[in-house]
Protein backbone atom coordinates (compact mmCIF):
# COMPACT_ATOMS: atom_id res chain seq x y z
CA UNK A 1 63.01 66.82 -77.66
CA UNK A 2 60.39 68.87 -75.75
CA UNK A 3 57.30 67.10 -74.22
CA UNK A 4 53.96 68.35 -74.97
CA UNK A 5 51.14 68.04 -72.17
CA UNK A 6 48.03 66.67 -73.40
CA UNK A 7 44.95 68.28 -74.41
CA UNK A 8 42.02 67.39 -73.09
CA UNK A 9 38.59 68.20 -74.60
CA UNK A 10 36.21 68.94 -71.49
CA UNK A 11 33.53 70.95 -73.20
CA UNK A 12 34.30 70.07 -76.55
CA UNK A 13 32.32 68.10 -79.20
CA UNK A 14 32.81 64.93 -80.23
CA UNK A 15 31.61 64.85 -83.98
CA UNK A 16 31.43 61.10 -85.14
CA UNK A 17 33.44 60.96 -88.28
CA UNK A 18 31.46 58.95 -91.52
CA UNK A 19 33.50 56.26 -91.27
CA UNK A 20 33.07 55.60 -87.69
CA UNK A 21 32.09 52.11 -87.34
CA UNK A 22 30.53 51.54 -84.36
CA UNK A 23 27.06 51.69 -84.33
CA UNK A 24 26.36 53.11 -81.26
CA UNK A 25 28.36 56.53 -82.11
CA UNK A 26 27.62 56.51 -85.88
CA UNK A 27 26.39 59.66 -87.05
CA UNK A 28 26.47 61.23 -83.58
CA UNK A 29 27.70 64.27 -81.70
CA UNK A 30 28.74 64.01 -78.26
CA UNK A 31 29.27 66.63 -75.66
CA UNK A 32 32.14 65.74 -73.60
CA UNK A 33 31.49 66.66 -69.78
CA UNK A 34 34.97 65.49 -68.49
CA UNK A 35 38.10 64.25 -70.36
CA UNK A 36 41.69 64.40 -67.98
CA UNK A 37 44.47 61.61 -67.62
CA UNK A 38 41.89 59.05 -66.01
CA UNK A 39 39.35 58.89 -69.20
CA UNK A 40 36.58 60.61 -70.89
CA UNK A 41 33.18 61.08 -69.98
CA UNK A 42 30.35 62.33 -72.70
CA UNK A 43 26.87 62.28 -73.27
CA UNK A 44 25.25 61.75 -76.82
CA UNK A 45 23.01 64.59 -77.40
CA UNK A 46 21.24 64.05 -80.73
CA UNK A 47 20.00 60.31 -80.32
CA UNK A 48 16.42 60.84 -79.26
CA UNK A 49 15.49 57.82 -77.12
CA UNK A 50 11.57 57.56 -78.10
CA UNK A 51 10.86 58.39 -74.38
CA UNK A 52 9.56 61.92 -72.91
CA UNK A 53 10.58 63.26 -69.34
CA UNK A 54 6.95 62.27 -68.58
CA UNK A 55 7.88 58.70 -69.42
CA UNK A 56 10.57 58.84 -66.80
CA UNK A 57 8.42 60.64 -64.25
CA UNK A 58 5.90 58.54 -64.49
CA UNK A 59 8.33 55.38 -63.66
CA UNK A 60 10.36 57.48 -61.35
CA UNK A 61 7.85 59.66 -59.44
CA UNK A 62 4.26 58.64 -60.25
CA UNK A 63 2.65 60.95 -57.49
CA UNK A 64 3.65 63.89 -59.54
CA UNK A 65 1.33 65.76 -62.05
CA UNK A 66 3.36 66.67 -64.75
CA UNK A 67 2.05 69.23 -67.31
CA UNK A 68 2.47 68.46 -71.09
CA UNK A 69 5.25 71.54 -71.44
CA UNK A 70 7.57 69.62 -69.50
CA UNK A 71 6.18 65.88 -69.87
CA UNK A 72 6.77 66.10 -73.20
CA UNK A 73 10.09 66.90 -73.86
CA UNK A 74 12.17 64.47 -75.60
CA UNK A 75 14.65 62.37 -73.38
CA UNK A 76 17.34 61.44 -75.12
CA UNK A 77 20.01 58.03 -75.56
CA UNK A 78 22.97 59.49 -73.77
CA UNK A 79 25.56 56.83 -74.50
CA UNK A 80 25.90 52.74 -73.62
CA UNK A 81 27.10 52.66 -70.35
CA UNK A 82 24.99 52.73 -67.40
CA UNK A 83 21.38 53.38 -69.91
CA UNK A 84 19.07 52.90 -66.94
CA UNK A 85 20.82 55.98 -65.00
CA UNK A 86 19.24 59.12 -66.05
CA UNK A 87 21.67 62.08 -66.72
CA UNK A 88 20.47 65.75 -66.91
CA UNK A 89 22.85 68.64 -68.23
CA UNK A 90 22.02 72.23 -67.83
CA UNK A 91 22.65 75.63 -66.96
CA UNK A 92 21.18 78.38 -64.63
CA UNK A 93 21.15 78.66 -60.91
CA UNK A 94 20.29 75.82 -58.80
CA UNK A 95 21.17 73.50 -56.16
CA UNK A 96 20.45 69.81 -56.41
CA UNK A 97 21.33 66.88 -54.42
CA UNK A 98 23.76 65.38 -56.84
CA UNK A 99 25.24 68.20 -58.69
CA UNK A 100 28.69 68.16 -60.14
CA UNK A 101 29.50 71.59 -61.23
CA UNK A 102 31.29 71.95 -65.14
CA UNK A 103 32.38 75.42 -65.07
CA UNK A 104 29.82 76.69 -67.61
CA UNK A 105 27.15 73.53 -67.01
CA UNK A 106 26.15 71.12 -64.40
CA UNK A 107 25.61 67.85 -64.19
CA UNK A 108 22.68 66.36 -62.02
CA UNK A 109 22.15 62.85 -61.62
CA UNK A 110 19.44 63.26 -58.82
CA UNK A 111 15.64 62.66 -58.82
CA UNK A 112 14.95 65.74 -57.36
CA UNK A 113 16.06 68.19 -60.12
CA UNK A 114 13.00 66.12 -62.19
CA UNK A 115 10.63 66.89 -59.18
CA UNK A 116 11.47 70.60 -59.41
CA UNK A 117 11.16 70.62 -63.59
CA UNK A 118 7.90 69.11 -62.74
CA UNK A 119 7.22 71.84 -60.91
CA UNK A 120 8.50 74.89 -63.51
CA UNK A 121 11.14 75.35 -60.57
CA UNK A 122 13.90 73.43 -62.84
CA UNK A 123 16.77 74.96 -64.78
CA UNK A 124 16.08 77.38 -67.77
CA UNK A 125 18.02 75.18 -69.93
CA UNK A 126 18.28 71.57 -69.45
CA UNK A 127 19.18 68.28 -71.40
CA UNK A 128 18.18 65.46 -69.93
CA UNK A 129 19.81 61.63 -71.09
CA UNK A 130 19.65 57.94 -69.92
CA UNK A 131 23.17 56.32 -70.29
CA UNK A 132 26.44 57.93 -71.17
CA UNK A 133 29.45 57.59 -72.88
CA UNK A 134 33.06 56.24 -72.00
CA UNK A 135 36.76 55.67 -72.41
CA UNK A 136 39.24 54.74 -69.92
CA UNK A 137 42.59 56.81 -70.34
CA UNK A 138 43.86 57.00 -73.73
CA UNK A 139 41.55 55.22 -75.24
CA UNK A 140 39.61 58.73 -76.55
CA UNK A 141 42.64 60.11 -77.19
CA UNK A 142 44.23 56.86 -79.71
CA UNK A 143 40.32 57.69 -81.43
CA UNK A 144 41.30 60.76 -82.21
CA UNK A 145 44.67 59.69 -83.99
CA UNK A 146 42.91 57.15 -85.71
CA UNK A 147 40.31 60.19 -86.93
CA UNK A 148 37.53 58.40 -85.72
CA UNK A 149 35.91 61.75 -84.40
CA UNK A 150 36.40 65.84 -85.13
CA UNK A 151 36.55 67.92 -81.93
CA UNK A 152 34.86 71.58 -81.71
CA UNK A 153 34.50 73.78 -78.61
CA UNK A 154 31.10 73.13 -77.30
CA UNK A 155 28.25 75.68 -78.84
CA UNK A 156 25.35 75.48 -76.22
CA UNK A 157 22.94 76.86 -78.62
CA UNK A 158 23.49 73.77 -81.04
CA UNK A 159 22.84 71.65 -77.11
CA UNK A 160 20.20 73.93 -75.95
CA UNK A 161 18.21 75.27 -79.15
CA UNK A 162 18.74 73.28 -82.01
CA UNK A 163 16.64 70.39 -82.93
CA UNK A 164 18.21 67.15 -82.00
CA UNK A 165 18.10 65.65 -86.20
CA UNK A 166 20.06 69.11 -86.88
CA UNK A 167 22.60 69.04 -83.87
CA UNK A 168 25.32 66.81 -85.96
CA UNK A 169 25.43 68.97 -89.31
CA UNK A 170 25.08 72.30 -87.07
CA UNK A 171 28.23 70.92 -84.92
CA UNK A 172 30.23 70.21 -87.86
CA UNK A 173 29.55 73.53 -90.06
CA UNK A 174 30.69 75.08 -86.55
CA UNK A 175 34.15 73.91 -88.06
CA UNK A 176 33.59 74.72 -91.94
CA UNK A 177 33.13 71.34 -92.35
CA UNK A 178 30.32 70.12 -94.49
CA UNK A 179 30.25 66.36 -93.36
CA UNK A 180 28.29 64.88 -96.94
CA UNK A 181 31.21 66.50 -98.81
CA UNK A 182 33.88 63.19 -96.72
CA UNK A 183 34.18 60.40 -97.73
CA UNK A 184 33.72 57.10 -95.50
CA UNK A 185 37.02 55.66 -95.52
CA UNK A 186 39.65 56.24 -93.11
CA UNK A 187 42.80 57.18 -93.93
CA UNK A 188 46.30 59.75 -92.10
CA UNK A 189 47.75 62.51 -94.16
């Protein structure tokens, strides 16, 4: 017998399956920033929060004039765990002060990237989250046995361009899959 290494899904979608029964990931696509041996680490990107990046500024820098092009963008519900901690994903030259670099995105978790989008000195593309989502090793990939989520290469024109109510249906047709045509109950072939 011939062991297989795993696969791991950094840069991938997670694409909540209708059955999923957890209401925090029902109905939600996730884009998976880091999965390895240790866990799994994703942000939620089509749960707008009801909050705008001027919101956030406001709270987080109020000195700063913010115009409405940037102020108003949606910030959006990233995932449970750590929801007061304020996530932004993106692509495009640039050097923050807490940047982990993705390969084709990074990931800045600094105040100072919001200062320069303030500015119009921030990334070209950017998606910006409060909280993230989790799972300690193995647990994502037991999920995925138990078909509790489809996986898809990551499309950053569904992250980037499409509007956040679209994001799940445009993730899933990425696949061929049209998600009204499964049904809600679980089941293994």
């Amino acid at each position: 017998m011939t062991q297989t290494l795993p696969t791991y899904l950094k840069h991938h979608f997670l694409i909540a399956m209708p059955h999923m029964e957890d209401p925090r990931f029902a109905h939600s696509v996730i884009y998976l920033c880091e999965h390895n041996e240790e866990g799994a680490m994703g942000l939620v990107i089509n749960r707008p929060s009801g909050l705008n990046l001027g919101d956030v500024l406001e709270q987080t820098s109020p000195e700063l004039s913010v115009p409405l092009e940037v102020g108003g963008r949606t910030v959006f519900n990233g995932g449970p765990v750590q929801s007061e901690r304020g996530f932004v994903l993106h692509r495009g030259p640039g050097q923050w002060e807490s940047s982990l670099d993705l390969g084709p995105l990074q990931l800045t978790t600094s105040r100072d990237i919001l200062v320069d989008m303030s500015r119009g000195q921030g990334p070209s593309e950017s998606f910006v989250a409060l909280g993230y989502a989790g799972w300690e090793a193995g647990q994502l990939e037991r999920e995925l046995v138990d078909n509790v989520w489809l996986s898809c290469p990551a499309d950053y024109q569904i992250l980037f361009e499409v509007d956040a109510e679209q994001r799940l249906e445009a993730a899933a047709r990425s696949l061929g899959i049209d998600l009204n045509l499964l049904t809600s109950q679980a089941g293994h072939a």
